[in-house]
C-alpha atoms as a PDB file:
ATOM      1  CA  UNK A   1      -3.440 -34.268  -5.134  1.00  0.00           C
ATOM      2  CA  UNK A   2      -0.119 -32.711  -5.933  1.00  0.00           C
ATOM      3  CA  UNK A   3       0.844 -29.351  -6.491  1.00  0.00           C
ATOM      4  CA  UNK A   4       3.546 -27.496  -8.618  1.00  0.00           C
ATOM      5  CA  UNK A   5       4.411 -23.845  -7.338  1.00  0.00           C
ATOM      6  CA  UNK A   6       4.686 -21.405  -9.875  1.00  0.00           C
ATOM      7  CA  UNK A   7       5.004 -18.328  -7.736  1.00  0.00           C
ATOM      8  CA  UNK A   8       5.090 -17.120  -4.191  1.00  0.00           C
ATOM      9  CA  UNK A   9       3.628 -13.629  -3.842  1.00  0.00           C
ATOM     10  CA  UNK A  10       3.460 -11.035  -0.725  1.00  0.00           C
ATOM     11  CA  UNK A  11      -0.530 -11.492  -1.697  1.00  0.00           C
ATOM     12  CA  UNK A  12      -0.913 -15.014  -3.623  1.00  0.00           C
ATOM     13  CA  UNK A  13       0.350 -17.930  -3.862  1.00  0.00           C
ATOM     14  CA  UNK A  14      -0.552 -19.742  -7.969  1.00  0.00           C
ATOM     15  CA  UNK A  15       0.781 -23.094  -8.402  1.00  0.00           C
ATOM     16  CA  UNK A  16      -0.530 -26.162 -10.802  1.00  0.00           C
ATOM     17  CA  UNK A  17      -3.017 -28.570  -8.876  1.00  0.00           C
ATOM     18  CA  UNK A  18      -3.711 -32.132 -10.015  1.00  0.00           C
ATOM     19  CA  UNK A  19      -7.567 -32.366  -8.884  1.00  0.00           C
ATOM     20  CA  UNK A  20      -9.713 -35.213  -9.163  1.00  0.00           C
ATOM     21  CA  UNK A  21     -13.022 -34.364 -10.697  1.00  0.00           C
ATOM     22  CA  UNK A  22     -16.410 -36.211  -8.596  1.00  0.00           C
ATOM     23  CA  UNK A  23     -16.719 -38.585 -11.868  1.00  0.00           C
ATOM     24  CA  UNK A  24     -12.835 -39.870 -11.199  1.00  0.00           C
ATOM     25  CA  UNK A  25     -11.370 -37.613 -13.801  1.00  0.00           C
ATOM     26  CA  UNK A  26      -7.788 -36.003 -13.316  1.00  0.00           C
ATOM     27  CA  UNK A  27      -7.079 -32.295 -14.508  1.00  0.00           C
ATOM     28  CA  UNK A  28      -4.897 -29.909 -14.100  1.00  0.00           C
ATOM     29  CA  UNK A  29      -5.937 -26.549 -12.628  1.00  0.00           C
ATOM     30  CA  UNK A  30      -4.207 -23.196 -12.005  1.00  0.00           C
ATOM     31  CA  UNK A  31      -5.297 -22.361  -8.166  1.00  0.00           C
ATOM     32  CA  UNK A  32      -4.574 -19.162  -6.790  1.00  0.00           C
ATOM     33  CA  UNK A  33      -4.322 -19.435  -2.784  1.00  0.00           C
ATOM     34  CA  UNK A  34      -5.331 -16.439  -1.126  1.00  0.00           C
ATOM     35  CA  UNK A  35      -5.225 -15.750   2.760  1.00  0.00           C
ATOM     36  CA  UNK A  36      -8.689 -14.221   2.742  1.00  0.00           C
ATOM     37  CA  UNK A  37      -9.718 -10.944   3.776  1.00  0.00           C
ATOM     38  CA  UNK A  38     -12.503  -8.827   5.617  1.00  0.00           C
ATOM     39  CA  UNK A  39     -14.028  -5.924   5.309  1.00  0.00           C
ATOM     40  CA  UNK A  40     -15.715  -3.076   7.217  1.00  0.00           C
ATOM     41  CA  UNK A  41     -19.155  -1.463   6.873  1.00  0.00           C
ATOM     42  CA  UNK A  42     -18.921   1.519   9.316  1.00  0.00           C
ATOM     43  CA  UNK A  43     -22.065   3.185   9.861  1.00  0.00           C
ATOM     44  CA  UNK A  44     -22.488   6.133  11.866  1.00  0.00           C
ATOM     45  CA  UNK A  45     -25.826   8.596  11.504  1.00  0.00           C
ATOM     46  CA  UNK A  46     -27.487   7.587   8.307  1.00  0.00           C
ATOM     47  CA  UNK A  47     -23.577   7.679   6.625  1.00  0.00           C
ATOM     48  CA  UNK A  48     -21.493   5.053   5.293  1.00  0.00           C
ATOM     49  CA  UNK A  49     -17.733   5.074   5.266  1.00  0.00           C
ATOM     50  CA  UNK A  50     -15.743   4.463   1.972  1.00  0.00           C
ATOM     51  CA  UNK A  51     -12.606   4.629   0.653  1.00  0.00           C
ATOM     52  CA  UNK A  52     -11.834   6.164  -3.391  1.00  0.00           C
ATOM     53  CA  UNK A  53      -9.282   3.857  -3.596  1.00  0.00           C
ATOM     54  CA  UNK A  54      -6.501   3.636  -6.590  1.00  0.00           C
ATOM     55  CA  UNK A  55      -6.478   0.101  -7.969  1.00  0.00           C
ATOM     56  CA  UNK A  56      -3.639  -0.628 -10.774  1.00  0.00           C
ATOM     57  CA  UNK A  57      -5.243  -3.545 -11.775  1.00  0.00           C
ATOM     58  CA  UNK A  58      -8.897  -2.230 -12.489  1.00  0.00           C
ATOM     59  CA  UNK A  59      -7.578   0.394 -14.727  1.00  0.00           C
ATOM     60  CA  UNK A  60      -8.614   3.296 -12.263  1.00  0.00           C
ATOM     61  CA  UNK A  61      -9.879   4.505  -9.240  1.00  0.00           C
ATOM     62  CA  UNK A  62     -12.775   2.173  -7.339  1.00  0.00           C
ATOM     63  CA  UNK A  63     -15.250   2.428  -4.364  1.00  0.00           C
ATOM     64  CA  UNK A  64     -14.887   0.404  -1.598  1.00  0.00           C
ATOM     65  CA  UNK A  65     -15.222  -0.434   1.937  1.00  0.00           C
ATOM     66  CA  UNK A  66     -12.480  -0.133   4.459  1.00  0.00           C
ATOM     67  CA  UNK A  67     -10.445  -3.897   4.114  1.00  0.00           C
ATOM     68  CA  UNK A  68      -7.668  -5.887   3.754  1.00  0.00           C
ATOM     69  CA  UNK A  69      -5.823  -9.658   3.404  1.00  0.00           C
ATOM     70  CA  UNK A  70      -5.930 -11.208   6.929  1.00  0.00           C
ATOM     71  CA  UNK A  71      -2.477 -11.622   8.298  1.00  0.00           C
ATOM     72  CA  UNK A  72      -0.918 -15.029   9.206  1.00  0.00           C
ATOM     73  CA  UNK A  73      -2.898 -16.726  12.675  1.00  0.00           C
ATOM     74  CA  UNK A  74      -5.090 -13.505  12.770  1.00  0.00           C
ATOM     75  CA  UNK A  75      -8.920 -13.602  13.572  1.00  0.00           C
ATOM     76  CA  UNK A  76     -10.805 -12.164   9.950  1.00  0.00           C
ATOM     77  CA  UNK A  77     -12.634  -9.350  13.218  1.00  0.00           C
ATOM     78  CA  UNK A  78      -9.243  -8.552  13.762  1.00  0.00           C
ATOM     79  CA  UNK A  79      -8.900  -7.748  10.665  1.00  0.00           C
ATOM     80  CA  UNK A  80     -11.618  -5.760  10.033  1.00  0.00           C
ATOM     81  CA  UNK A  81     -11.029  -3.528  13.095  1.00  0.00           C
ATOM     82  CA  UNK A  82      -7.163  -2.985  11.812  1.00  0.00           C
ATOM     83  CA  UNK A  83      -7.927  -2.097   8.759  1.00  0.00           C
ATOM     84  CA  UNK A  84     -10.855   0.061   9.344  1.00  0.00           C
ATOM     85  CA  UNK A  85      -8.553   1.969  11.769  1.00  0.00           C
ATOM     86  CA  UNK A  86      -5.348   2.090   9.042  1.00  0.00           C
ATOM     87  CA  UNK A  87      -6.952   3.224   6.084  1.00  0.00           C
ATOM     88  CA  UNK A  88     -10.888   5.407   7.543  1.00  0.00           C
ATOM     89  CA  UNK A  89      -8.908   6.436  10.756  1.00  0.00           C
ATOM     90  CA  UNK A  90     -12.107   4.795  12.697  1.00  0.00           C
ATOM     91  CA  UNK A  91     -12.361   2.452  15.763  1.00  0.00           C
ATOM     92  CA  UNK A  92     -15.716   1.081  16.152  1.00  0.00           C
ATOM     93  CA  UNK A  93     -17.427  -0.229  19.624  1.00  0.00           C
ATOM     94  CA  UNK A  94     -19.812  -2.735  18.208  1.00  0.00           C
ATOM     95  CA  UNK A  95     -19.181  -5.187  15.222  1.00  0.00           C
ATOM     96  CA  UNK A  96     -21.784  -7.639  13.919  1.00  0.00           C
ATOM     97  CA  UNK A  97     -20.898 -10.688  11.054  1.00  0.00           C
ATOM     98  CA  UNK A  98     -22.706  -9.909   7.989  1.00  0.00           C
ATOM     99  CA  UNK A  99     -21.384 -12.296   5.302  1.00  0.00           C
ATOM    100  CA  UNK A 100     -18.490 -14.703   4.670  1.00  0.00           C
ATOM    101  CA  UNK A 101     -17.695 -15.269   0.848  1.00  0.00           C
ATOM    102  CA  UNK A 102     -15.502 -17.068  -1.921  1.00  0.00           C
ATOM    103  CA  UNK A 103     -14.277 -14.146  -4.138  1.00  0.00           C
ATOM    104  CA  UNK A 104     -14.232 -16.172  -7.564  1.00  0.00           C
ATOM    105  CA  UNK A 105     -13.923 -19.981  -6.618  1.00  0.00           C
ATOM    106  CA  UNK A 106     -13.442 -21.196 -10.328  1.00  0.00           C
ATOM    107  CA  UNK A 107      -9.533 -19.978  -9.739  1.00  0.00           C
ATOM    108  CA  UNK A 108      -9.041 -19.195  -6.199  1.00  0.00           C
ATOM    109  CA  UNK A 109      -9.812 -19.533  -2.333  1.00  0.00           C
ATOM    110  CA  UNK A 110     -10.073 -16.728  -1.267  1.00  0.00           C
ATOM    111  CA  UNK A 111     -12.747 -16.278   1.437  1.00  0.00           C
ATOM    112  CA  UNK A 112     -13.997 -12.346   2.323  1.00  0.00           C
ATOM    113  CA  UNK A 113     -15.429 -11.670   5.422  1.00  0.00           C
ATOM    114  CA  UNK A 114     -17.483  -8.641   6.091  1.00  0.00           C
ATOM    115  CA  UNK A 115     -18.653  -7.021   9.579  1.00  0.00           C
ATOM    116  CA  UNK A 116     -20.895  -4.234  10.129  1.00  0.00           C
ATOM    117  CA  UNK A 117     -19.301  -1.616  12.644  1.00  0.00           C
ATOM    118  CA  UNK A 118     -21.248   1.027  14.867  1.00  0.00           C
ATOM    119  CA  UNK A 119     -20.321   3.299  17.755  1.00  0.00           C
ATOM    120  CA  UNK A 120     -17.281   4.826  16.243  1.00  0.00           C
ATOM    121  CA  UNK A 121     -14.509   6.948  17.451  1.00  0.00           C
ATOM    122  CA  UNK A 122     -11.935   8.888  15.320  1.00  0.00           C
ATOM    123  CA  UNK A 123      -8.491   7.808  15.515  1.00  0.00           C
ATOM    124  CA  UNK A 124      -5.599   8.846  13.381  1.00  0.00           C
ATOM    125  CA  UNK A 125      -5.024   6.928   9.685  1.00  0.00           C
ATOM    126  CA  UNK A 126      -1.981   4.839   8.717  1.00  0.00           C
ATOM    127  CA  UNK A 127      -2.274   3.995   5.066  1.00  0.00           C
ATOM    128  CA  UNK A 128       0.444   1.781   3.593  1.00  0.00           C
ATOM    129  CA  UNK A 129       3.187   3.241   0.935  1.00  0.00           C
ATOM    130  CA  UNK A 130       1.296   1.321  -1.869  1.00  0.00           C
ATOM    131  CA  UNK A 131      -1.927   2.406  -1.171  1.00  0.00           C
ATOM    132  CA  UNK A 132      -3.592   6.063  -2.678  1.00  0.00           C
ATOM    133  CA  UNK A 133      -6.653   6.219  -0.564  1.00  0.00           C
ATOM    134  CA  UNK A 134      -9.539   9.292  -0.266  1.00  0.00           C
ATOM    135  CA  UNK A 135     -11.858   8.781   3.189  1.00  0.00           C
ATOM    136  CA  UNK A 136     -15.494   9.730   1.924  1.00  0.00           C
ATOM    137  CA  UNK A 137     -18.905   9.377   4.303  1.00  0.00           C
ATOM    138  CA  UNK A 138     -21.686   8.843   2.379  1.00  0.00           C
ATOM    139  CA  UNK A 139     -25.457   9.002   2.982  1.00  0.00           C
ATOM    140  CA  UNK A 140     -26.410   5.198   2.811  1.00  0.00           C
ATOM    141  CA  UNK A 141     -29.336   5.789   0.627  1.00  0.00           C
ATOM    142  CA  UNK A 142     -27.435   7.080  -1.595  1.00  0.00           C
ATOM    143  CA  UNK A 143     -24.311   4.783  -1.422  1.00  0.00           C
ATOM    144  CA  UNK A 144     -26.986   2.272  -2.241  1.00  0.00           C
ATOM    145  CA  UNK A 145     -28.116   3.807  -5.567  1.00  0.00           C
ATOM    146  CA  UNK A 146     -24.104   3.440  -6.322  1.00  0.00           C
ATOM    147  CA  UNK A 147     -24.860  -0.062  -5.831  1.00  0.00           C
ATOM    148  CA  UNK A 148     -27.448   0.022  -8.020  1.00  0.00           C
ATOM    149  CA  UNK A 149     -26.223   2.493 -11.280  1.00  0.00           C
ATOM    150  CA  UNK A 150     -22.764   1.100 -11.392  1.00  0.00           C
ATOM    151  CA  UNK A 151     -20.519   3.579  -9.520  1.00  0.00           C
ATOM    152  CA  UNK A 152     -19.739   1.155  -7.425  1.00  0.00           C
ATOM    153  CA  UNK A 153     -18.193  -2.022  -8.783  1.00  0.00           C
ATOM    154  CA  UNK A 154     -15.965  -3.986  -6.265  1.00  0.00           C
ATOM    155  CA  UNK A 155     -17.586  -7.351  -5.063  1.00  0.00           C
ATOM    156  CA  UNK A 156     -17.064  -7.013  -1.420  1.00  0.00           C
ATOM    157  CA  UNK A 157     -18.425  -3.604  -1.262  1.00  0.00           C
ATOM    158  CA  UNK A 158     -21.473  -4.187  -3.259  1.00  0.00           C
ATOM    159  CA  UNK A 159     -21.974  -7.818  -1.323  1.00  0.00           C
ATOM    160  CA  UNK A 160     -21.209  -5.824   1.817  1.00  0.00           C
ATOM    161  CA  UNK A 161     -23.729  -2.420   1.600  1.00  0.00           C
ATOM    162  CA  UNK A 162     -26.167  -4.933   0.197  1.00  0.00           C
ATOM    163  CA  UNK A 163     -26.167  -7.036   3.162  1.00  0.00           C
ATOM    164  CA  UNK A 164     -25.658  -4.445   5.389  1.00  0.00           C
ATOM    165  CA  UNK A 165     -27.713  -2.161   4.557  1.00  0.00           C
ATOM    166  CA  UNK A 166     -30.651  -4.281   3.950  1.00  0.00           C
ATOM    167  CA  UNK A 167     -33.815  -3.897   5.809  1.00  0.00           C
ATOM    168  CA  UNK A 168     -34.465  -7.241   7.870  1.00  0.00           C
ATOM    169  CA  UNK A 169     -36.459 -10.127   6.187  1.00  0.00           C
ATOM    170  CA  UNK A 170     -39.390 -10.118   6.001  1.00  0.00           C
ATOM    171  CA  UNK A 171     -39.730  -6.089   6.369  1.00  0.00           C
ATOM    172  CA  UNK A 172     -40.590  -3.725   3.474  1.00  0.00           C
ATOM    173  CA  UNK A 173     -38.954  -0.514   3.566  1.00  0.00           C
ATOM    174  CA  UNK A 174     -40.925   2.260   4.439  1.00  0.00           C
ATOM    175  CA  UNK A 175     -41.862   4.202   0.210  1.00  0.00           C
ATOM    176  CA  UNK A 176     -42.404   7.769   0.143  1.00  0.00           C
ATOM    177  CA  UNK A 177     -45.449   9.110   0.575  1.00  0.00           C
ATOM    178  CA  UNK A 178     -46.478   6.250   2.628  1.00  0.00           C
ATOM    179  CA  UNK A 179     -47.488   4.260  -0.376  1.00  0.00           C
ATOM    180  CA  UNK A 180     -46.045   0.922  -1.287  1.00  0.00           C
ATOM    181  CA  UNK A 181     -44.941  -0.011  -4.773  1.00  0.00           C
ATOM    182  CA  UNK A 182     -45.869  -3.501  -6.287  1.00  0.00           C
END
């Protein structure tokens, strides 16, 4: 397979792949590479932690969990617990895997990795120049329903609560009134 660079980013790497298709066919594909990422879900009494977060490219101001691109030879935990500390000002005790994920394999590699954090501890924030960030705790019932009605709309978040937040399988949540729906 050969490649053709087309440019070298801080984030991404896009270049022209020659692929071989599984029926012996030869294309050409633009391939982003990506370094992957990870993200946190910190939980801490019944509250969620995340981040209003200016994004140029969506047009506007998103939703989303603590994250960011894993660094060259570091572990995707490592990660997590850096970024969670740079941009929610959080250090947690106990992290637990939740989900590893390709972002939007039809164009690029990139693989997000997302940890559930408890037993956290307040530490001081150090967001990047480039980055316009608002800390928020919210109930997690409620960030949820975000999930749910749209006011949430980044992939790892929704992937992330979703996962997280889920009651284990096989369980059905406890309904109000101590009734269960169909």
């Amino acid at each position: 397979m050969s490649r053709r660079p087309i440019h070298r980013g801080r984030v991404v790497d896009l270049g022209i792949e020659e692929a071989v298709l599984p029926d012996g066919r030869r294309i050409a594909l633009e391939v982003v590479h990506h370094p992957g990422g990870a993200a946190a879900v910190a939980l801490e009494a019944g509250r969620v932690c995340l981040l209003r977060q200016y994004r140029h490219a969506a047009g506007g101001w998103l939703w989303e969990l603590p994250a960011g691109k894993i660094d060259r030879g570091e572990d995707p935990l490592e990660t997590a617990r850096r970024e969670l500390a740079e941009e929610a000002g959080v250090e947690a005790a106990r992290w637990t895997p939740v989900a590893s994920f390709l972002t939007t394999p039809g164009f690029c590699d990139e693989v997000i990795h997302v940890f559930r954090a408890e037993g956290l501890r307040r530490v001081g924030t150090a967001h990047e120049r480039h980055e316009c960030i608002e800390v928020h705790w919210v109930d997690a019932g409620e960030a949820l329903a975000w999930c749910r009605d749209g006011t949430i709309r980044d992939a790892k978040t929704l992937i992330g609560l979703l996962l997280a937040l889920a009651p284990p399988a096989g369980r059905i949540p406890p309904q109000r009134g101590g009734r269960r729906s169909p």
